[in-house]
C-alpha atoms as a PDB file:
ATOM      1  CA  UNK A   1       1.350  11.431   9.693  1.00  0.00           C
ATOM      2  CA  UNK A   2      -0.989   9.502   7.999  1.00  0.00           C
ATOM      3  CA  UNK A   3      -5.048   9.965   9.054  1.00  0.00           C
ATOM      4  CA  UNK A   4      -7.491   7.172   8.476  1.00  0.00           C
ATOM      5  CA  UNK A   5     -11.170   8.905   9.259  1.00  0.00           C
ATOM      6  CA  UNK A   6     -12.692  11.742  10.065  1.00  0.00           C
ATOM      7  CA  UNK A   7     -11.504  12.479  12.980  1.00  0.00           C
ATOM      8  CA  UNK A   8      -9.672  15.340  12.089  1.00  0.00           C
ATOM      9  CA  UNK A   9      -8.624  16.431  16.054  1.00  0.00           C
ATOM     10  CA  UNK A  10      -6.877  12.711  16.282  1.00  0.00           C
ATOM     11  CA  UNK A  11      -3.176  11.783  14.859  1.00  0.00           C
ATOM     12  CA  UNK A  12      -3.132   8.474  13.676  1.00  0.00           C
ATOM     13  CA  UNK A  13       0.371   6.176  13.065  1.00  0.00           C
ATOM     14  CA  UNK A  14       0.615   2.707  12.031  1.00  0.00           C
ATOM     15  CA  UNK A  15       3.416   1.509  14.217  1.00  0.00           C
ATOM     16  CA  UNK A  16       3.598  -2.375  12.488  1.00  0.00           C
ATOM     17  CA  UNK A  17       2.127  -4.304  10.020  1.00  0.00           C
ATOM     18  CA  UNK A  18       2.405  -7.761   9.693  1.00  0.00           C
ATOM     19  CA  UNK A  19       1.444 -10.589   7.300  1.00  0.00           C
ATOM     20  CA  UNK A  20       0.275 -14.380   8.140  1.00  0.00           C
ATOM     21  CA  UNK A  21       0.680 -16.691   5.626  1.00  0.00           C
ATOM     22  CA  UNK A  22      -1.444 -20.084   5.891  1.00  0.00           C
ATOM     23  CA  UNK A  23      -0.863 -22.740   3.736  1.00  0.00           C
ATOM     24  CA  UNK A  24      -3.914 -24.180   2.045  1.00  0.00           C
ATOM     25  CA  UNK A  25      -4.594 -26.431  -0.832  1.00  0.00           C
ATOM     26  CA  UNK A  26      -4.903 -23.767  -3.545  1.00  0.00           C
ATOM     27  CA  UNK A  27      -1.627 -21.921  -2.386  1.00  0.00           C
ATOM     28  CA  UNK A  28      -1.048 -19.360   0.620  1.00  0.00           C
ATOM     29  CA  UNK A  29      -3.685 -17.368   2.105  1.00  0.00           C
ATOM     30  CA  UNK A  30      -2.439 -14.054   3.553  1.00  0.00           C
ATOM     31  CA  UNK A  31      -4.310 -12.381   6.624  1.00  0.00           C
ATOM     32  CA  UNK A  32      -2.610  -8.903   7.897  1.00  0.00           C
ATOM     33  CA  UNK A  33      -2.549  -7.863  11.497  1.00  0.00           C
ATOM     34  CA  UNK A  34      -1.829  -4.259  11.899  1.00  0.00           C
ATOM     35  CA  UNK A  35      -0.953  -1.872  15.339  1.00  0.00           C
ATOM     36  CA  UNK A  36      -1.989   1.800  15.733  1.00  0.00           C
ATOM     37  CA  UNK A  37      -1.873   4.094  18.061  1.00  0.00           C
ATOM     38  CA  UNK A  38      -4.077   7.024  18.153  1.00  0.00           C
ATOM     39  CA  UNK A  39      -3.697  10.540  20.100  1.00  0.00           C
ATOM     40  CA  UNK A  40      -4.587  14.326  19.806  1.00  0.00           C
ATOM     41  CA  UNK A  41      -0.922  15.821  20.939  1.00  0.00           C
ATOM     42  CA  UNK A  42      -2.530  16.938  24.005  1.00  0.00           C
ATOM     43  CA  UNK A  43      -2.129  13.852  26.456  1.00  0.00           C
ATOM     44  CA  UNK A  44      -4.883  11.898  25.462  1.00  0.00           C
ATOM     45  CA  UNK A  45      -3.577   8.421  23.523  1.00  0.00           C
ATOM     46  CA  UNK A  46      -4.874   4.897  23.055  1.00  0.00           C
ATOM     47  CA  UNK A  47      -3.571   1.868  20.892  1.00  0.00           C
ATOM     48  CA  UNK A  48      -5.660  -1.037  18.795  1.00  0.00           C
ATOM     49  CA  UNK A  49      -4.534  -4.304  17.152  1.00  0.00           C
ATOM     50  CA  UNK A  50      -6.449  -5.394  14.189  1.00  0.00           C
ATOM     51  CA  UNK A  51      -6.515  -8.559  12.731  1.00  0.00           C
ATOM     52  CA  UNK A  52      -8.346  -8.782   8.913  1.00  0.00           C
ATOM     53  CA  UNK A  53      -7.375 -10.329   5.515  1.00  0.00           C
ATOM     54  CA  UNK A  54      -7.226  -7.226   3.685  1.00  0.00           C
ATOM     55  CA  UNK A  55      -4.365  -4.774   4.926  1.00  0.00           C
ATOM     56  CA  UNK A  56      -6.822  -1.333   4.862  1.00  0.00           C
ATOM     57  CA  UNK A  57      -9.471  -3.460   6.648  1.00  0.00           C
ATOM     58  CA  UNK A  58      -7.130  -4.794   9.356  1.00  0.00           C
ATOM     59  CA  UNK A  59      -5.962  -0.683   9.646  1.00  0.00           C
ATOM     60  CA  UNK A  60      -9.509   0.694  10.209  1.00  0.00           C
ATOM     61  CA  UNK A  61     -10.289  -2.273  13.038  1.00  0.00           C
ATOM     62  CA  UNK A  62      -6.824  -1.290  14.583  1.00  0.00           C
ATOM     63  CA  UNK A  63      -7.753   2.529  14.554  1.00  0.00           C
ATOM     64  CA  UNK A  64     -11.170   1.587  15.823  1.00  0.00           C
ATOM     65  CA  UNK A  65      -9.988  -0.337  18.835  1.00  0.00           C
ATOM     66  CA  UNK A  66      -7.196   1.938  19.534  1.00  0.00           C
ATOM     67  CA  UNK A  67     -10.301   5.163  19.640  1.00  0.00           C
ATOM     68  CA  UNK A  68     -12.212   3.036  21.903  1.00  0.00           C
ATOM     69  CA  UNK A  69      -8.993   2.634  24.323  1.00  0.00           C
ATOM     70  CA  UNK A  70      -8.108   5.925  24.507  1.00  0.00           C
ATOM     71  CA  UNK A  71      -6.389   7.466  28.282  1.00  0.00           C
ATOM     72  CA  UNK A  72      -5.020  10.698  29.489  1.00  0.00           C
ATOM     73  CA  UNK A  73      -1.810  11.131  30.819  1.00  0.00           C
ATOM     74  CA  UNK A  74      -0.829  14.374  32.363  1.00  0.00           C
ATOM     75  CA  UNK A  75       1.556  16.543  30.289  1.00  0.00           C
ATOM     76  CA  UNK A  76       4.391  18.264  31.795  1.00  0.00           C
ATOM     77  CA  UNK A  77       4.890  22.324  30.013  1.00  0.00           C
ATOM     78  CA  UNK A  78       2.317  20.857  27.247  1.00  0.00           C
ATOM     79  CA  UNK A  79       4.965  18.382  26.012  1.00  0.00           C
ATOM     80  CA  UNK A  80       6.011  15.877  28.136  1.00  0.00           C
ATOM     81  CA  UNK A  81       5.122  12.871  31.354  1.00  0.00           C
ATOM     82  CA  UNK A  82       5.580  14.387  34.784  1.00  0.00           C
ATOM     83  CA  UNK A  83       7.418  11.136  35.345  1.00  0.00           C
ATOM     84  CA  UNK A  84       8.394   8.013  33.785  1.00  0.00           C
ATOM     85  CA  UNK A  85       6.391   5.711  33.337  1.00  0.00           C
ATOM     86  CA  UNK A  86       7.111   1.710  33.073  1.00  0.00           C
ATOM     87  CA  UNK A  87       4.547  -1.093  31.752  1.00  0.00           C
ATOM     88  CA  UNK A  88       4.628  -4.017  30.505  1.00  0.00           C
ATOM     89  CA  UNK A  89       2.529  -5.718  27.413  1.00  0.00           C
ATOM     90  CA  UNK A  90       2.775  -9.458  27.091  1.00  0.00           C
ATOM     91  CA  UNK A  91       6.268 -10.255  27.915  1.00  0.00           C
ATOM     92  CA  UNK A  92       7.679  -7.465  26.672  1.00  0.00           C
ATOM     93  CA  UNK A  93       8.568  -4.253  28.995  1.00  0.00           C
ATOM     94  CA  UNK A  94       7.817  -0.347  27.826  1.00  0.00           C
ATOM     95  CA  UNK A  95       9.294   2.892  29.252  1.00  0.00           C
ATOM     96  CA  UNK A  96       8.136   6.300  28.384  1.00  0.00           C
ATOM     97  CA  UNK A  97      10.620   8.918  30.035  1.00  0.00           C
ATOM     98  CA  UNK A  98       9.794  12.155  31.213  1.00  0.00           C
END
């Protein structure tokens, strides 16, 4: 568990990092893109991409996004979905079962 500002109520994990090389004339330049997702363990949960060429800078924009997106979803007993729940991001589908 890993937290990235002051938020101190918030649990922060960095699900993926990934690195972008681009070929240039003096070598490879490398730009990090970075996913996060952000809740308090009580429902409430959001996630951020962040795109930056340093890899704490492309964190923080990630963490800042995923803040901003935040939602609340019910909890069942204080630990779970009252039902499952199916979505889809880009082409690829998510399900989060109750």
């Amino acid at each position: 568990m890993s937290t990235h500002s002051s938020h101190s109520e918030y649990i922060d994990r960095v699900v993926k990092i990934k690195r972008c090389a681009a070929v240039v004339k003096g070598g490879r330049r490398f730009s990090f893109a970075a996913l996060v997702v952000v809740g308090n363990g009580k429902g409430k949960v959001g996630f951020g991409n962040g795109k930056a060429k340093e890899f704490p800078e492309s964190i923080k924009k990630a963490t800042d996004k995923a803040r901003k997106n935040m939602k609340y979803f019910p909890l069942k007993k204080n630990r779970t979905f009252f039902y499952d729940v199916e979505g889809t991001h880009g082409s690829g589908k998510v399900l989060l079962r109750s």
